[in-house]
N, C-alpha and C. Protein backbone atom coordinates (compact mmCIF):
# COMPACT_ATOMS: atom_id res chain seq x y z
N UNK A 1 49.19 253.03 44.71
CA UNK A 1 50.06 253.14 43.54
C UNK A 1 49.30 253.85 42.43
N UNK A 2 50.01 255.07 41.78
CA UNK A 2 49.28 255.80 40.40
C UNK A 2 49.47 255.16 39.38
N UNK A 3 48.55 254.81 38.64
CA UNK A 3 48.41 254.33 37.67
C UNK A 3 48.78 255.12 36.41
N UNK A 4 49.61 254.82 35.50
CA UNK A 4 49.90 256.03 34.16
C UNK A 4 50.00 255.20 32.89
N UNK A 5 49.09 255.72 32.10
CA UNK A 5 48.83 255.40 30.40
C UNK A 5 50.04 255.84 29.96
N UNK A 6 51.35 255.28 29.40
CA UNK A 6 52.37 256.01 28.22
C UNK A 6 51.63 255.46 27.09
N UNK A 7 52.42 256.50 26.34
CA UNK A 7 52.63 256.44 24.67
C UNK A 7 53.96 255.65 24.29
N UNK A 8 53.36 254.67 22.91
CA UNK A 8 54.34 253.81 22.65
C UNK A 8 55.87 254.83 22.05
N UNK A 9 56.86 254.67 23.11
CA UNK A 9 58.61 255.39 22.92
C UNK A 9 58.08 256.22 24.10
N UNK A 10 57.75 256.59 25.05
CA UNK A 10 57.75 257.57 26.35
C UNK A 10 58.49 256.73 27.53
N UNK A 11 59.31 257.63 27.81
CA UNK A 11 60.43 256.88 28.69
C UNK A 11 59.33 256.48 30.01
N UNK A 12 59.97 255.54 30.67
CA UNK A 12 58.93 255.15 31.82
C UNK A 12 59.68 253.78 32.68
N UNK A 13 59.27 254.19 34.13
CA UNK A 13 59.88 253.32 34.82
C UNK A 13 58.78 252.00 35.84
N UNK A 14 57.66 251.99 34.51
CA UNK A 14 56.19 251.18 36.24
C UNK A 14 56.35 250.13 35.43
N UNK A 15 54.91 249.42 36.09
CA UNK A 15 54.81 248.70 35.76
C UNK A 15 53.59 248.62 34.86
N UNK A 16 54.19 247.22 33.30
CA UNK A 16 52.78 247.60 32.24
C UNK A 16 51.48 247.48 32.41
N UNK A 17 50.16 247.74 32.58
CA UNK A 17 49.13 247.21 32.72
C UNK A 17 48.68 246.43 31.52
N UNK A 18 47.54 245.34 31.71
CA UNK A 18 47.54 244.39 30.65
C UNK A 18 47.26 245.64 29.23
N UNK A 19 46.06 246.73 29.82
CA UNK A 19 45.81 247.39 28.17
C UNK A 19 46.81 247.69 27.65
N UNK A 20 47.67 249.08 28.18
CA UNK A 20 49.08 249.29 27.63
C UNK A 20 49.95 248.28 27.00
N UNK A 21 50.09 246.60 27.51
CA UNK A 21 50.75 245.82 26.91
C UNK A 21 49.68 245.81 25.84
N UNK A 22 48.48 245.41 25.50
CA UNK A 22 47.79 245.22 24.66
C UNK A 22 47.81 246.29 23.39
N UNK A 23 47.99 247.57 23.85
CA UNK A 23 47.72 248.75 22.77
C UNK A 23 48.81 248.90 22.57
N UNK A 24 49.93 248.69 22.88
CA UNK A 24 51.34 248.24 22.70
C UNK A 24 51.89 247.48 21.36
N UNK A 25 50.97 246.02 21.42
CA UNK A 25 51.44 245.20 20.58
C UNK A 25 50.19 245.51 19.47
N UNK A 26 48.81 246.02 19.62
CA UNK A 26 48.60 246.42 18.22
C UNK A 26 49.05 247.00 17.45
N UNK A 27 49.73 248.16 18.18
CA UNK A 27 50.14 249.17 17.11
C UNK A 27 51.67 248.40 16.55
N UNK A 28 52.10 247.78 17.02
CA UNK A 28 53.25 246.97 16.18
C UNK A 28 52.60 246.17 15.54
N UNK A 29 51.06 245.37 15.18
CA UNK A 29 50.41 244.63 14.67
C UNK A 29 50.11 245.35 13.49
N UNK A 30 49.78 246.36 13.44
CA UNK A 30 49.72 247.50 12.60
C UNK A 30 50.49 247.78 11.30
N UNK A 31 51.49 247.59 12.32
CA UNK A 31 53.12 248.51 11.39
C UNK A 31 53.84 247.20 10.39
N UNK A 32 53.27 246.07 11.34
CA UNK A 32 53.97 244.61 10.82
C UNK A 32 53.65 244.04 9.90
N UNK A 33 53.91 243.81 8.67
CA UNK A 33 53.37 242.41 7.76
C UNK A 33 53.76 240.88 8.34
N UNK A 34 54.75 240.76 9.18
CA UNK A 34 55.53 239.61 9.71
C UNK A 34 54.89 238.55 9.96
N UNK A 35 54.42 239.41 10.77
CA UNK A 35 53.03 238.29 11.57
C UNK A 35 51.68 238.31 11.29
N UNK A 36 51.41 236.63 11.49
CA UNK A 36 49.63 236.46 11.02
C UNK A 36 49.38 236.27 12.22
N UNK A 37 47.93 237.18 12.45
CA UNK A 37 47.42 236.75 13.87
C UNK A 37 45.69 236.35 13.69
N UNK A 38 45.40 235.54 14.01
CA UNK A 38 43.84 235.32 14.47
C UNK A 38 43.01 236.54 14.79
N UNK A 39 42.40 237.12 14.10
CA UNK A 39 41.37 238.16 14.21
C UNK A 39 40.56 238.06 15.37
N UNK A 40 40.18 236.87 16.00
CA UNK A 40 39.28 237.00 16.70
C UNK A 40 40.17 236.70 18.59
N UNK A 41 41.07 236.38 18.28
CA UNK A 41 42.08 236.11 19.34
C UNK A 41 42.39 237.59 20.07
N UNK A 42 42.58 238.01 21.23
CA UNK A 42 42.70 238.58 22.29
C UNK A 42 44.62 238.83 22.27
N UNK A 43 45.03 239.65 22.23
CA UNK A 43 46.52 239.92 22.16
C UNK A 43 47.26 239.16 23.86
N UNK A 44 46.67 238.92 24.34
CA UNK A 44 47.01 238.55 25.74
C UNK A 44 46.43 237.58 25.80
N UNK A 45 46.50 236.09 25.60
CA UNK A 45 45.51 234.96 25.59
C UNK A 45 44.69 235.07 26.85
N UNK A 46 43.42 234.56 27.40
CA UNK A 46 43.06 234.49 28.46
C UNK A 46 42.38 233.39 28.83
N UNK A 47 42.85 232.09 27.87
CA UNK A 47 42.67 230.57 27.46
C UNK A 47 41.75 230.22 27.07
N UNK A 48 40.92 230.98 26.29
CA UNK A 48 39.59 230.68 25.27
C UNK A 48 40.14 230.00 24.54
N UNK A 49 39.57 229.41 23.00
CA UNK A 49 40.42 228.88 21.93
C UNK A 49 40.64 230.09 21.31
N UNK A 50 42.17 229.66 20.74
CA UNK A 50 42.69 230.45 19.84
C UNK A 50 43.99 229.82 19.00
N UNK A 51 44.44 230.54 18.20
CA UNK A 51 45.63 230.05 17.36
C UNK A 51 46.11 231.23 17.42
N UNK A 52 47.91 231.04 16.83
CA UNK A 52 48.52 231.89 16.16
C UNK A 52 49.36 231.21 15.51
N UNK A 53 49.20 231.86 13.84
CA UNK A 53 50.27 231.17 13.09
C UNK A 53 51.74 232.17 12.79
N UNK A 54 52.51 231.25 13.07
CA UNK A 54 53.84 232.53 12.86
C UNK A 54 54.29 232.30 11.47
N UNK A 55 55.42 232.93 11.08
CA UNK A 55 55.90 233.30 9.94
C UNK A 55 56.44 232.33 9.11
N UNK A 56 57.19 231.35 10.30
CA UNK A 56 57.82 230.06 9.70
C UNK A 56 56.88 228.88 9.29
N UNK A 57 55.35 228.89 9.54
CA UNK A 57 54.10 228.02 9.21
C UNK A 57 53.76 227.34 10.76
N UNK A 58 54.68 227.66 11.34
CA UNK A 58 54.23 227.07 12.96
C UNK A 58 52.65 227.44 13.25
N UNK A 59 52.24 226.26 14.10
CA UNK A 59 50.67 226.95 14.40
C UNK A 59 50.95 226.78 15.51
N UNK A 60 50.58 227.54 17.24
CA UNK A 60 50.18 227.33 18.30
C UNK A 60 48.76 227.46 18.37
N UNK A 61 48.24 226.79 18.81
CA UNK A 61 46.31 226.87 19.38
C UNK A 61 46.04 226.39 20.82
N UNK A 62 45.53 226.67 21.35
CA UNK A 62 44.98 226.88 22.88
C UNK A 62 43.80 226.92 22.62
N UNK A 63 43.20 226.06 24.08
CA UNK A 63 41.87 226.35 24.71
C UNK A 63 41.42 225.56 25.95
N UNK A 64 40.49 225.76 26.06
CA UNK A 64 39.57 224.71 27.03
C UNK A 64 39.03 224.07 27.19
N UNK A 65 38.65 222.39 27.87
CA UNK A 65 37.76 221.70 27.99
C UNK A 65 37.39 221.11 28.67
N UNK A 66 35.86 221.30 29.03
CA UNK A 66 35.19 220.51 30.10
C UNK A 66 34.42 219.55 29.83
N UNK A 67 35.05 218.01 29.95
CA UNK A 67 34.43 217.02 29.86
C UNK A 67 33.55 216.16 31.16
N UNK A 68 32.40 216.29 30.97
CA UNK A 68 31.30 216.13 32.17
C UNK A 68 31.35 214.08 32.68
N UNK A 69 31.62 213.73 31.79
CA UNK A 69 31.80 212.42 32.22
C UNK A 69 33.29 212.07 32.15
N UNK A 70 34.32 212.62 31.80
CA UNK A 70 35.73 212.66 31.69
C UNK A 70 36.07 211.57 30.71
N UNK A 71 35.47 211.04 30.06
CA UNK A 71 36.11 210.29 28.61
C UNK A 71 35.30 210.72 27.17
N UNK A 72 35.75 210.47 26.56
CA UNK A 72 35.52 210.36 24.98
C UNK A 72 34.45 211.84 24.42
N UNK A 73 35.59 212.81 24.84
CA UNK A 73 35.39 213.91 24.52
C UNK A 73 36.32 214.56 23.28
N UNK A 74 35.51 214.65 22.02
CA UNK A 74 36.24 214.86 21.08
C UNK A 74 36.52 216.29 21.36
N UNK A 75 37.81 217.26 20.94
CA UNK A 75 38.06 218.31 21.28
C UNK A 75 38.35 219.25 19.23
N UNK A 76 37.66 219.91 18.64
CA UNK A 76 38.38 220.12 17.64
C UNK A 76 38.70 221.75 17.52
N UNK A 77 39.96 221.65 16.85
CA UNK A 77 41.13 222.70 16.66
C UNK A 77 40.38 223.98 16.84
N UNK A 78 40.49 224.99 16.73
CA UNK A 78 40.19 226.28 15.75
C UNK A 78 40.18 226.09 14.29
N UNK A 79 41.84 226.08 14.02
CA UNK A 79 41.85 225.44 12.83
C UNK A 79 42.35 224.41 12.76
N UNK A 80 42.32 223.80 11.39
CA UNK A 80 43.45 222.17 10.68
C UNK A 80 44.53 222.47 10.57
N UNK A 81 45.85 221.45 11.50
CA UNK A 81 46.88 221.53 11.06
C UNK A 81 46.91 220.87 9.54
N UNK A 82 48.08 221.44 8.92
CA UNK A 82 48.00 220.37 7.83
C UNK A 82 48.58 219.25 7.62
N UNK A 83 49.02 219.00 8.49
CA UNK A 83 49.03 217.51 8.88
C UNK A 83 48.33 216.80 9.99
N UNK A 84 48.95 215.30 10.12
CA UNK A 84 48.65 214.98 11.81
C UNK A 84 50.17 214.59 12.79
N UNK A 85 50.96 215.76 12.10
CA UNK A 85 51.98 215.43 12.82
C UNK A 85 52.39 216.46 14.01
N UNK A 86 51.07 216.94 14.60
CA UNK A 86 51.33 218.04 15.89
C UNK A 86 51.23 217.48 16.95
N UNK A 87 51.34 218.15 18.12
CA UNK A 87 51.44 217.43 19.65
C UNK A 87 50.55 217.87 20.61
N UNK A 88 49.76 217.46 21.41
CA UNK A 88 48.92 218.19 22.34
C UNK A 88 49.61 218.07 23.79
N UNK A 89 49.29 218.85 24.51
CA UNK A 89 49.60 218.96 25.95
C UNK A 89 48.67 219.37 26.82
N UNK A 90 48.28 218.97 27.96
CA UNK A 90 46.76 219.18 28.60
C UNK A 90 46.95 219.62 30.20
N UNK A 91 46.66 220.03 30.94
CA UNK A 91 46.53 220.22 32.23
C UNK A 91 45.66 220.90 32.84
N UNK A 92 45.39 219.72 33.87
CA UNK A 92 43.97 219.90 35.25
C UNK A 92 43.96 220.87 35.45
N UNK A 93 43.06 221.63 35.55
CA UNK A 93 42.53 223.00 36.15
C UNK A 93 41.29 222.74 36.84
N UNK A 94 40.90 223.42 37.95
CA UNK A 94 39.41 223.19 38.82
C UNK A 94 39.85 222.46 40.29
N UNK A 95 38.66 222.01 40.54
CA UNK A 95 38.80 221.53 41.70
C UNK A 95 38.84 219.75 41.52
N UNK A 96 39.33 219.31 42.96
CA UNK A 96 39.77 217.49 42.74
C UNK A 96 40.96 217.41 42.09
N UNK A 97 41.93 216.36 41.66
CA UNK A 97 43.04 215.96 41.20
C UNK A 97 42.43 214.68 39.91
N UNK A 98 43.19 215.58 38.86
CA UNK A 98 42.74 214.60 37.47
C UNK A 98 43.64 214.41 36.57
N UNK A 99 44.02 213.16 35.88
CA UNK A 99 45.05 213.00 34.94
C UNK A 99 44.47 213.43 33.56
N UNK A 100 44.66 214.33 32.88
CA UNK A 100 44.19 214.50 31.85
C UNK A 100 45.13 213.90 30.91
N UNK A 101 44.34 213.40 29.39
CA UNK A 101 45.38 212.63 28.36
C UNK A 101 44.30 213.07 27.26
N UNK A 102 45.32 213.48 26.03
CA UNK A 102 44.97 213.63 24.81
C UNK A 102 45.07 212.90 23.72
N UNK A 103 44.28 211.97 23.30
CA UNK A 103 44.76 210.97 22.27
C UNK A 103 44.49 211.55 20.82
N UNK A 104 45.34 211.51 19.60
CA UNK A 104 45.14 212.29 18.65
C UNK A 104 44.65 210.51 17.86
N UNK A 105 44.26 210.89 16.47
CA UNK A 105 44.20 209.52 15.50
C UNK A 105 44.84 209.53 14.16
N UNK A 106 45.78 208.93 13.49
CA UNK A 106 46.59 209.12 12.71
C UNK A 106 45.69 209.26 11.78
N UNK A 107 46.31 210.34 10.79
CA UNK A 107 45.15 211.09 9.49
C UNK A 107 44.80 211.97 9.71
N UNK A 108 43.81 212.65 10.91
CA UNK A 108 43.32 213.19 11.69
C UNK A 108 43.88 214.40 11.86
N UNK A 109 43.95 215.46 11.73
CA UNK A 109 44.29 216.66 11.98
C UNK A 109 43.56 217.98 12.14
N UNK A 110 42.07 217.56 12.52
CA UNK A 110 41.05 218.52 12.86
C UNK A 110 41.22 219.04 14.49
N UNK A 111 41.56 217.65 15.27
CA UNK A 111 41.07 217.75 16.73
C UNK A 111 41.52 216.84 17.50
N UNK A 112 41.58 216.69 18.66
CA UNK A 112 41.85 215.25 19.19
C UNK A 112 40.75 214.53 20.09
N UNK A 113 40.68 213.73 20.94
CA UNK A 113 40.10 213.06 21.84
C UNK A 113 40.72 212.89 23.73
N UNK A 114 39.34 213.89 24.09
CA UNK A 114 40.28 214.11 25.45
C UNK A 114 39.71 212.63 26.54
N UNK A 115 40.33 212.98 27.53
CA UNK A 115 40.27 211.66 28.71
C UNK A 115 40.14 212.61 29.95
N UNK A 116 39.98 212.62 31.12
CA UNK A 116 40.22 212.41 32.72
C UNK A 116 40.00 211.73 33.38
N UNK A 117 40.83 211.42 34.48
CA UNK A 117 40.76 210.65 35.19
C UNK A 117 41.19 211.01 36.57
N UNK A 118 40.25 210.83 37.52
CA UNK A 118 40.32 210.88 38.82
C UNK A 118 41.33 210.33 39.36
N UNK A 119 42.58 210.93 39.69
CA UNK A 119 43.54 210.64 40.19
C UNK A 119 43.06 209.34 41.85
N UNK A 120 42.44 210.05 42.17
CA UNK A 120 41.98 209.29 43.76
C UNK A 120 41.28 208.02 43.88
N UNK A 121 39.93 208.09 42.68
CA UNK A 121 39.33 207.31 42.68
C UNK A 121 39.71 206.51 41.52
N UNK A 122 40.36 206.98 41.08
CA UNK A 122 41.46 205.80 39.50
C UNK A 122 39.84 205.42 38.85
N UNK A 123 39.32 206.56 38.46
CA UNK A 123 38.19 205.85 37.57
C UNK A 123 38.04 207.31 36.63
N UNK A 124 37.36 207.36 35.30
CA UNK A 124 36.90 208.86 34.87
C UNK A 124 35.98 209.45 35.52
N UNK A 125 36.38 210.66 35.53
CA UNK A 125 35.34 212.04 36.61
C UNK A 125 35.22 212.84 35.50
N UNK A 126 34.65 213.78 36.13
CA UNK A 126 34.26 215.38 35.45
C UNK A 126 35.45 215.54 35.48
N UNK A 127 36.19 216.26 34.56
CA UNK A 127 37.75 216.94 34.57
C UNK A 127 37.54 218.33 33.45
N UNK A 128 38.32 219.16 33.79
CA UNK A 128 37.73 221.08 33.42
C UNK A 128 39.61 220.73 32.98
N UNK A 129 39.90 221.25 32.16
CA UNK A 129 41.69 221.23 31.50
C UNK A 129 41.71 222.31 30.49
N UNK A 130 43.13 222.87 30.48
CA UNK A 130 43.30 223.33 29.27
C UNK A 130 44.13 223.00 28.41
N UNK A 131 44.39 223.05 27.89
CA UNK A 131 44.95 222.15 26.23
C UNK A 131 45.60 223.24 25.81
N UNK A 132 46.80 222.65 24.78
CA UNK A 132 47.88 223.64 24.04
C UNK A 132 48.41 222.28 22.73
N UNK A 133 48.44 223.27 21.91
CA UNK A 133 48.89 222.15 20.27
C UNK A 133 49.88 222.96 19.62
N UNK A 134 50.79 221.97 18.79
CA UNK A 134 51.90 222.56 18.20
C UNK A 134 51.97 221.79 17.13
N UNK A 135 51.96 222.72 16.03
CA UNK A 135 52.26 222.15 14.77
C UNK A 135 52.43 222.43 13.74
N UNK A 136 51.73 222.38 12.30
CA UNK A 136 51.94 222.95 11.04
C UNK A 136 50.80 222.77 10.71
């Protein structure tokens, strides 16, 4: 299959490669005041930490964590919501089967506190997860 670089408006029928999507949405990053984006964030997440705050004050943040004994692993934000009224969501990645759980602490709006747990052996393991937060 040939591979072809367009220019953003060149008619075209393939498929995007990640740069083209990427040099794509800078140059609308460019043109836009709309949106706030994280400077150091990657236009294509690739589940490092990161945030993006949108227009309406929403924050999304992503990342990763590997907790070596699978409990009482504090995890903190990129940034502070400004509250502690956001939500985390977590899921096993790696090898073995692990329940991952995110406990946040009321007040608290830096970070949360991660968990795993060895699904098999119903005790905490090593657990590798990635994490996603929603909030203000």
């Amino acid at each position: 299959m040939m591979k072809k670089t367009l220019k953003t408006g060149e008619p075209g029928n393939i498929l995007a490669t990640r740069k083209y999507v990427n040099e794509a949405i800078q140059e609308a990053r460019e043109q836009s005041n709309e949106l706030y984006w994280n400077h150091n964030e990657k236009l294509i997440p690739d589940m490092q930490d990161g945030y993006q705050v949108f227009p309406s004050g929403l924050i999304l943040q992503w990342g990763g964590v590997d907790m070596p004994s699978g409990r009482d692993h504090w995890v903190t934000f990129p940034i502070t919501f400004s509250d502690d009224k956001f939500r985390v969501w977590m899921t096993d990645y790696g090898a073995g089967c692990h329940v991952p759980a995110a406990v946040t602490s009321p007040g608290n709006s830096t970070g949360f506190m991660a968990f795993g747990l060895d699904a098999g052996a119903h005790n905490y393991g090593h657990t590798t997860c990635h994490w996603l937060a929603l909030g203000r």
